[in-house]
Structures are given as C-alpha cells and as structure tokens.
Protein backbone atom coordinates (compact mmCIF):
# COMPACT_ATOMS: atom_id res chain seq x y z
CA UNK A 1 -99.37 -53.89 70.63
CA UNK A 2 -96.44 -54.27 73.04
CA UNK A 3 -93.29 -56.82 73.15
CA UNK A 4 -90.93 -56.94 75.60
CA UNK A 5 -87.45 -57.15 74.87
CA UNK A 6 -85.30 -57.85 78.26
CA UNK A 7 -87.39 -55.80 80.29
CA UNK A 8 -87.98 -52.63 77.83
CA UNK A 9 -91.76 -52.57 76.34
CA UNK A 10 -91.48 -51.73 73.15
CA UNK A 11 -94.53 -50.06 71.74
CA UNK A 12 -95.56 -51.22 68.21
CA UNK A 13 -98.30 -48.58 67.72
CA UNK A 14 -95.50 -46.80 65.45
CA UNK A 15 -93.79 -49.18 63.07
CA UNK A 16 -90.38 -50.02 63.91
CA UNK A 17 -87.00 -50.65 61.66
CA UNK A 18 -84.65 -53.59 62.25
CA UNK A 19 -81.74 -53.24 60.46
CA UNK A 20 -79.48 -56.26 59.04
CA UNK A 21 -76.22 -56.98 59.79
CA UNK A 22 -75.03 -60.46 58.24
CA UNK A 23 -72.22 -61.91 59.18
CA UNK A 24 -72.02 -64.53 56.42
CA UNK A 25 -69.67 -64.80 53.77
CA UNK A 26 -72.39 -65.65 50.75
CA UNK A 27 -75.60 -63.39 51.55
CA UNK A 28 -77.37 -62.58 48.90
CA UNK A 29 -76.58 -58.42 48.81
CA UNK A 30 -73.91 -58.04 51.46
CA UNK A 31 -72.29 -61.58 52.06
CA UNK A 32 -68.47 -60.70 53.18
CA UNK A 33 -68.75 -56.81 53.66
CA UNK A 34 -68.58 -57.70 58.13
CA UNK A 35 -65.85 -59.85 58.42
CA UNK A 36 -64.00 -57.94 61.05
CA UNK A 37 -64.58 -56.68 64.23
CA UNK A 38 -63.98 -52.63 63.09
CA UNK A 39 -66.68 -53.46 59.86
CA UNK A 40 -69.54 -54.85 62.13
CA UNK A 41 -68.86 -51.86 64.45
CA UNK A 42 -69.31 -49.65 62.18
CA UNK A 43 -72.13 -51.69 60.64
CA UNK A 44 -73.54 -51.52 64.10
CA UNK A 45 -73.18 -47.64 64.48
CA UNK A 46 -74.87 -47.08 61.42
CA UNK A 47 -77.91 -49.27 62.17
CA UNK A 48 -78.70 -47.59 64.88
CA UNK A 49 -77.60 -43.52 64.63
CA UNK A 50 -79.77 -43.54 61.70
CA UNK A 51 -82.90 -44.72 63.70
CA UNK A 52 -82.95 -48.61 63.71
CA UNK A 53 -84.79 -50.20 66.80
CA UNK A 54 -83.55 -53.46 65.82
CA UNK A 55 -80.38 -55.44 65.32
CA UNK A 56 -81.04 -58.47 63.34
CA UNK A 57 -77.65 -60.49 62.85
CA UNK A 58 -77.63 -64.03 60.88
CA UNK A 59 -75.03 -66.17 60.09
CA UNK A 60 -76.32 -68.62 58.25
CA UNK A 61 -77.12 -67.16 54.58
CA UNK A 62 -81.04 -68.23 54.34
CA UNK A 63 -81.03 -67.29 50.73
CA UNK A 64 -81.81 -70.11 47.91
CA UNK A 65 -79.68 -72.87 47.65
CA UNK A 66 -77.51 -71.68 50.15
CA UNK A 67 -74.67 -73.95 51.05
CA UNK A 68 -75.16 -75.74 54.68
CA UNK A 69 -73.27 -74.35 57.55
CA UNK A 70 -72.58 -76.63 60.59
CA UNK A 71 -73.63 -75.18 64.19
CA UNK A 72 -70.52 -74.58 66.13
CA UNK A 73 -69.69 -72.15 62.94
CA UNK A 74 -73.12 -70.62 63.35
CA UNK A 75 -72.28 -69.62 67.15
CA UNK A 76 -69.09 -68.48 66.46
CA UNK A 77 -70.40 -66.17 63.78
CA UNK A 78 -72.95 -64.81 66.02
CA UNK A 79 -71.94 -64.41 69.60
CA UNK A 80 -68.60 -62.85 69.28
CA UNK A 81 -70.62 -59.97 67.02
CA UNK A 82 -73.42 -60.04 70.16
CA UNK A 83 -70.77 -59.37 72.94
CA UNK A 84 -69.22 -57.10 70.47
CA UNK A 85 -71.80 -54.98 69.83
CA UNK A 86 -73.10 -54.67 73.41
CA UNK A 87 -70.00 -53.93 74.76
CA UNK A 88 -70.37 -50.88 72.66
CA UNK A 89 -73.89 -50.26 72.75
CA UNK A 90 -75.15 -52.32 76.25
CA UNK A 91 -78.79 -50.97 75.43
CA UNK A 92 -78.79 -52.25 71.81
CA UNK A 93 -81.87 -54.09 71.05
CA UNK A 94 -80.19 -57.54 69.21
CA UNK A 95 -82.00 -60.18 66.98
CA UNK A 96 -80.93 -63.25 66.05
CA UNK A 97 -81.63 -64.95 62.72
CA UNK A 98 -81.71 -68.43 63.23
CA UNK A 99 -83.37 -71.65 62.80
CA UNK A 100 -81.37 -73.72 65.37
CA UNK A 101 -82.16 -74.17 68.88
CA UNK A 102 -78.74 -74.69 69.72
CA UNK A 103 -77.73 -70.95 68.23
CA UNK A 104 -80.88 -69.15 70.09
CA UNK A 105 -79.80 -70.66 73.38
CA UNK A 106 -75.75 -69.64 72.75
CA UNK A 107 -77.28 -65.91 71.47
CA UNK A 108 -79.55 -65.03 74.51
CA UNK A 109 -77.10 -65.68 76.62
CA UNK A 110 -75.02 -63.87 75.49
CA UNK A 111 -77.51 -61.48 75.52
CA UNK A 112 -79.49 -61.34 72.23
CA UNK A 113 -83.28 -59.77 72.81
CA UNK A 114 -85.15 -61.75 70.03
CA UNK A 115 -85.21 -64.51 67.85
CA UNK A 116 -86.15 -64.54 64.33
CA UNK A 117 -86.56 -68.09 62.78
CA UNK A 118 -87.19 -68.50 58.92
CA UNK A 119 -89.19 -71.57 60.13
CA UNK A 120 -91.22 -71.23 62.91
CA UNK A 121 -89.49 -74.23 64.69
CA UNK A 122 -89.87 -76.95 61.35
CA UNK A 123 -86.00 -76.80 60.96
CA UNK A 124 -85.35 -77.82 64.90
CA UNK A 125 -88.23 -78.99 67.25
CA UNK A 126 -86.22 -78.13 70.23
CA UNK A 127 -86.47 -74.54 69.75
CA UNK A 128 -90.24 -73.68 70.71
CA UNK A 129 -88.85 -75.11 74.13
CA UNK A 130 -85.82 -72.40 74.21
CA UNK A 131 -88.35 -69.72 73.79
CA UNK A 132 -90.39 -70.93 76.40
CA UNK A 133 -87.31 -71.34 78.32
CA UNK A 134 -86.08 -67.63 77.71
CA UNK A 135 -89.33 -65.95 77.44
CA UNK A 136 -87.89 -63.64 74.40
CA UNK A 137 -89.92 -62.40 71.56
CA UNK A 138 -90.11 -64.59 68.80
CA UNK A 139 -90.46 -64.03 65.17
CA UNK A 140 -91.94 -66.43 63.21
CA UNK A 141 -91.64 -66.80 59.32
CA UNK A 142 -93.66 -68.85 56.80
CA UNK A 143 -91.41 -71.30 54.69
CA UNK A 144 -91.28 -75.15 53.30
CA UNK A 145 -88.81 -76.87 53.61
CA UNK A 146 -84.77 -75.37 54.06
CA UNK A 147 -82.72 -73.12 52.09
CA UNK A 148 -81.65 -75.71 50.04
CA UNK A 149 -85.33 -76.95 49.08
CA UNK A 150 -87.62 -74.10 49.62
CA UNK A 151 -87.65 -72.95 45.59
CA UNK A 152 -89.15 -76.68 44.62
CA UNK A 153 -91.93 -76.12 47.06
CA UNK A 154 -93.97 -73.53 46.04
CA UNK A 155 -97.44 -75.48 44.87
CA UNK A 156 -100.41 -74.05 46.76
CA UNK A 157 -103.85 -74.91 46.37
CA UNK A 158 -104.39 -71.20 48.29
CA UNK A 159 -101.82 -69.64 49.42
CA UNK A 160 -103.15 -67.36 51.88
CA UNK A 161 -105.57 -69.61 53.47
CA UNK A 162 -102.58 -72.26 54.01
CA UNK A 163 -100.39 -69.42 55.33
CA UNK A 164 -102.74 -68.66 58.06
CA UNK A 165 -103.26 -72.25 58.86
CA UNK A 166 -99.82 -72.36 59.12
CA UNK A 167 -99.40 -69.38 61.94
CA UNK A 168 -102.24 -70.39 63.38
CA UNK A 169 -101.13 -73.84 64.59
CA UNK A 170 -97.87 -72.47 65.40
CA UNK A 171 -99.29 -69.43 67.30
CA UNK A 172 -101.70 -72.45 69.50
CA UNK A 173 -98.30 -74.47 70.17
CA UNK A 174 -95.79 -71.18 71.53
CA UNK A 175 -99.36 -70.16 73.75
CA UNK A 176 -99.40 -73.67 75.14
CA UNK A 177 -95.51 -73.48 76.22
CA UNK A 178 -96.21 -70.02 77.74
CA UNK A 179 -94.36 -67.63 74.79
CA UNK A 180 -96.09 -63.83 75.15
CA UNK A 181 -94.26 -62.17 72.59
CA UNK A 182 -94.99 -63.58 69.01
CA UNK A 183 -94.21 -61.88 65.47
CA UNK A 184 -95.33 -63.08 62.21
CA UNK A 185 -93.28 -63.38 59.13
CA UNK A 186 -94.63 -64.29 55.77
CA UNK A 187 -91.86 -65.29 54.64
CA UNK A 188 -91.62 -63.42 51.17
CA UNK A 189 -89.05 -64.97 48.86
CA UNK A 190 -89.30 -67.87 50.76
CA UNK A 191 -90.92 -71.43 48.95
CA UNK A 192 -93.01 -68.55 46.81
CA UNK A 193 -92.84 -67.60 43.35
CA UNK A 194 -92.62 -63.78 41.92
CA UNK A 195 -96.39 -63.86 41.33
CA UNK A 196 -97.04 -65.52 44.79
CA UNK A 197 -95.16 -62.70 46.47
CA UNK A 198 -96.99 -60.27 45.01
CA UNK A 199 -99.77 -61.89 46.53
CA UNK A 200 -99.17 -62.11 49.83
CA UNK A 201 -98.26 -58.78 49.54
CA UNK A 202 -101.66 -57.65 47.91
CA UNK A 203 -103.70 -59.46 50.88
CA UNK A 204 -101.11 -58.68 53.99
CA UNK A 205 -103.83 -57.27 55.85
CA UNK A 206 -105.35 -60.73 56.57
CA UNK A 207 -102.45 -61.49 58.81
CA UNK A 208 -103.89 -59.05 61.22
CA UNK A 209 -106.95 -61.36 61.90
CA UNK A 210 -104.26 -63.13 63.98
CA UNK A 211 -103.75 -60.03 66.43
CA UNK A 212 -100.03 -60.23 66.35
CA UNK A 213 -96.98 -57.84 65.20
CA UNK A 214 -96.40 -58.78 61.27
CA UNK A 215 -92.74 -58.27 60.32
CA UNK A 216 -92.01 -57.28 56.31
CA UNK A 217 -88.93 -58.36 54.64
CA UNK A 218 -88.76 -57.46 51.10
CA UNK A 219 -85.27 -55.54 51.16
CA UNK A 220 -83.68 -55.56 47.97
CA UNK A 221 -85.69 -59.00 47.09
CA UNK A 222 -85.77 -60.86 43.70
CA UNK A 223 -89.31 -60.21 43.72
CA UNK A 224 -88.41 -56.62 42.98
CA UNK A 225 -85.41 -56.68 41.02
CA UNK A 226 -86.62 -59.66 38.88
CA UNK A 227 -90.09 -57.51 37.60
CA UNK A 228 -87.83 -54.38 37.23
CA UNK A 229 -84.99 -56.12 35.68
CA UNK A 230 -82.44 -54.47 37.71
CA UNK A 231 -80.04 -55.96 40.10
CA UNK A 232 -80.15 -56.18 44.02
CA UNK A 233 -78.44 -52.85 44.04
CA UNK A 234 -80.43 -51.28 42.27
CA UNK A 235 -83.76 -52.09 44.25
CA UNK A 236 -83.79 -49.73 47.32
CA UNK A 237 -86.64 -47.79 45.44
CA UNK A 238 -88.53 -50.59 44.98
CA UNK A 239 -88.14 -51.81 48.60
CA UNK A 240 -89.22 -48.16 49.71
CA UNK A 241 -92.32 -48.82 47.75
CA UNK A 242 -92.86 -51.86 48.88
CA UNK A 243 -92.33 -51.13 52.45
CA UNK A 244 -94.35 -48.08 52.16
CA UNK A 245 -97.41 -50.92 50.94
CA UNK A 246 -96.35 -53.35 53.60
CA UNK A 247 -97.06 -50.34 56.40
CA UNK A 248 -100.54 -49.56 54.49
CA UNK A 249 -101.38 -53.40 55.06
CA UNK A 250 -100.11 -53.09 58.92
CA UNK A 251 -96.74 -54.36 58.67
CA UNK A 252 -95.54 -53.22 62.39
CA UNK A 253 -92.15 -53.92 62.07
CA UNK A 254 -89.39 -53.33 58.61
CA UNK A 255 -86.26 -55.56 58.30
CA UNK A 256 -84.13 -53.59 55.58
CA UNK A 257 -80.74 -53.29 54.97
CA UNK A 258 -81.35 -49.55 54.44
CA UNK A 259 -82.33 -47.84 57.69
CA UNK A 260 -82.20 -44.20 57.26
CA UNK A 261 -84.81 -44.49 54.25
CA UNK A 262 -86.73 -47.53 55.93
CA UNK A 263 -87.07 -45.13 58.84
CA UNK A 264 -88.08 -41.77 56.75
CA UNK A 265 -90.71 -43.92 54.87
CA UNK A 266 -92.26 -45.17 58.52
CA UNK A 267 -92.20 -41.68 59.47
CA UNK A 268 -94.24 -40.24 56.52
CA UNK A 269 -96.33 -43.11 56.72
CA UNK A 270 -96.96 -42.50 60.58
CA UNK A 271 -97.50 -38.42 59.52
CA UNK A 272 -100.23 -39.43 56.82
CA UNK A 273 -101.70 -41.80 59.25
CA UNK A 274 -101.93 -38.94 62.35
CA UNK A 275 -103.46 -36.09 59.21
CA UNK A 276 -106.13 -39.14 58.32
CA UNK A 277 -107.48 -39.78 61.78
C-alpha cells in the first residue's frame, strides 16, 4: 500500500506513527499544554526527532461532550500552527483533524498533507468535494452522530457488520469523486461502549477485506484506563499493548501521543514480522 502525501509516496508496507499535537484548550489528556508558538515548536520537534511520520493537529477537542467551537476559531487554531511548523520543518508531513469542510480547505492551503475526519463527511457534506478538489489523503473514522451525541448512540444490532457497511458506502462515494488515497478509522471511543471497543479491536482484521490503510487510535483511551482503573496518565502501557494488537490485526498506521514508544513497538513488531516470514 502507497499514499501520496504532496508528491512523496509514502510506503505503508511498514506501519507508520502520527503523532498528536492538539491545539485545544479542553482535550481530553493534553488540552492547554500548546498554547504558544515556542510549546507547539517544541511539540513539533519532538514528534518528529523521535520518529513520527505524521503530524496530526486538531483544534476542535472531539472528545465526549465536548463543548462546540465555531469555525473561524477552528482556522485560527490550526493554520497559524501549519505555517508555523513548516516554516521550521518545510518537509513535515501535516494532518489535519477535522470534520469541517471549511477548515480542510483553509489547512491545505496552507499546506496541510492529509485530512483526518472523525466522520467520514456526516458532520459537513461539502467536504467529500474538498478532497476531490485537493486530491489529499483522507482518513476516514467510524462515528454517530457529534461529540456532543456520540455516547447516546451506541445500540448495534452488529457492530462490525454495520461498521463495514458504513466504510463501504463511504469508500463507493470518495471513488466516484475521484479520491485515491483513503484511510480507515474505526473510530474507537467513538458512539462505542468499553465492551464494544474491545470488540472492534478483537475482529480489526476484517477491515482489511476493504484493501485500504486502517489507522488505530487508542492512545491513552477510556477503554484502557476505565478496565485498569487508572487514569489517562497512567495508560501508555496499555496503549503499547494495544497498539502492539492493533499492528497484529494490520493496523498500518498509529496515532499516539507517545511517539518514541509508538515507534519502538512498530519496530519490534516489523522485526518479529521479518524473523516469521
């Protein structure tokens, strides 16, 4: 698998880490920590000296119940921090977290490389057409609903067989406006219960009957800190374990807030793959 990101293939044979940078005031583990332009350089710096591929920044907190942020603040969140970082780092691979068209128009041009939508285009119906428009890769996540609603909406009759209903209709409308470069996301954490992360996690593997890149984010989730009764801080062993399952089921690509140990786990993971075949 290949995706092109402004020009550069990226080769997804060997997973690849995208590290986090939010620039919201209320995410869940590091709302408020880059709120200045020295903090998200140095953010920035970390992500990538220790090994990141991937820069994904959000500024809209998608966690539950978060509170609504209008637009305009969106952009101006997110493309200072893009022109920021690339005046520093011009080859820096940047992702966008967004479900507004309006935002993934304002961040490619001002040079962002991918967009990563918690909901595959529900939230906004111009932004399929943006994509199109851009031709950037585009990362797709499973969710009902918003921020706001998502935790009331987790009845399934099956969950995975609705999930890949779900990708596969929006997989048939991006190929019929022309977008190469899809990702899956299943979303976890999002409109799913402990139990019902657990498993999607379990089954991940039937995401690969789709033939695309699937993206895992289970950083520091409640689904691991609420079975180990620990707090968010506490979980970056559990997200190392979790990862390390995610890249058993064929996870291609890691969003973590942790990138030197998201990056040692794909590279022991790569190792045991090269000794088995």
């Amino acid at each position: 698998m290949v995706m092109n990101c402004k020009g550069q293939l990226i080769d997804l044979s060997v997973p690849r880490v995208m590290g986090i940078l939010n620039l919201t005031p209320n995410s869940f583990f590091d709302g408020g920590k880059y709120n200045n332009e020295d903090k998200i350089i140095t953010r920035a710096t970390n992500i990538l000296t220790e090994g990141a591929d991937f820069i994904d920044l959000g500024g809209y907190s998608s966690k539950p119940n978060a509170e609504f942020v209008s637009e305009q603040e969106e952009i101006d969140r997110v493309v200072p921090a893009i022109e920021l970082i690339l005046k520093h780092f011009p080859d820096a691979l940047l992702s966008v977290d967004t479900f507004r068209a309006g935002v993934a128009k304002a961040s490619i041009e001002s040079g962002a490389a991918i967009i990563n939508d918690i909901a595959a285009g529900e939230l906004d119906d111009k932004m399929f057409d943006v994509i199109a428009k851009y031709n950037v890769p585009y990362i797709m996540m499973h969710m009902r609903g918003n921020p706001q609603t998502m935790q009331s909406m987790t009845q399934y009759d099956d969950i995975l067989k609705e999930m890949l209903f779900y990708f596969s209709e929006k997989v048939q409308k991006a190929r019929s406006l022309g977008i190469n470069d899809l990702i899956l996301d299943p979303g976890f954490g999002f409109a799913k219960t402990t139990d019902q992360n657990f498993e999607v996690m379990q089954k991940m593997e039937l995401f690969n009957l789709l033939e695309l890149p699937v993206l895992a984010g289970v950083s520091r989730k409640s689904m691991i800190y609420k079975t180990l009764h620990i707090t968010a801080e506490e979980a970056l062993n559990g997200t190392t374990i979790l990862n390390t399952i995610a890249l058993s089921k064929g996870a291609k690509i890691l969003r973590v807030h942790d990138v030197k140990e998201a990056v040692e786990c794909v590279t022991l993971f790569t190792k045991m793959s090269f000794k088995q075949n």
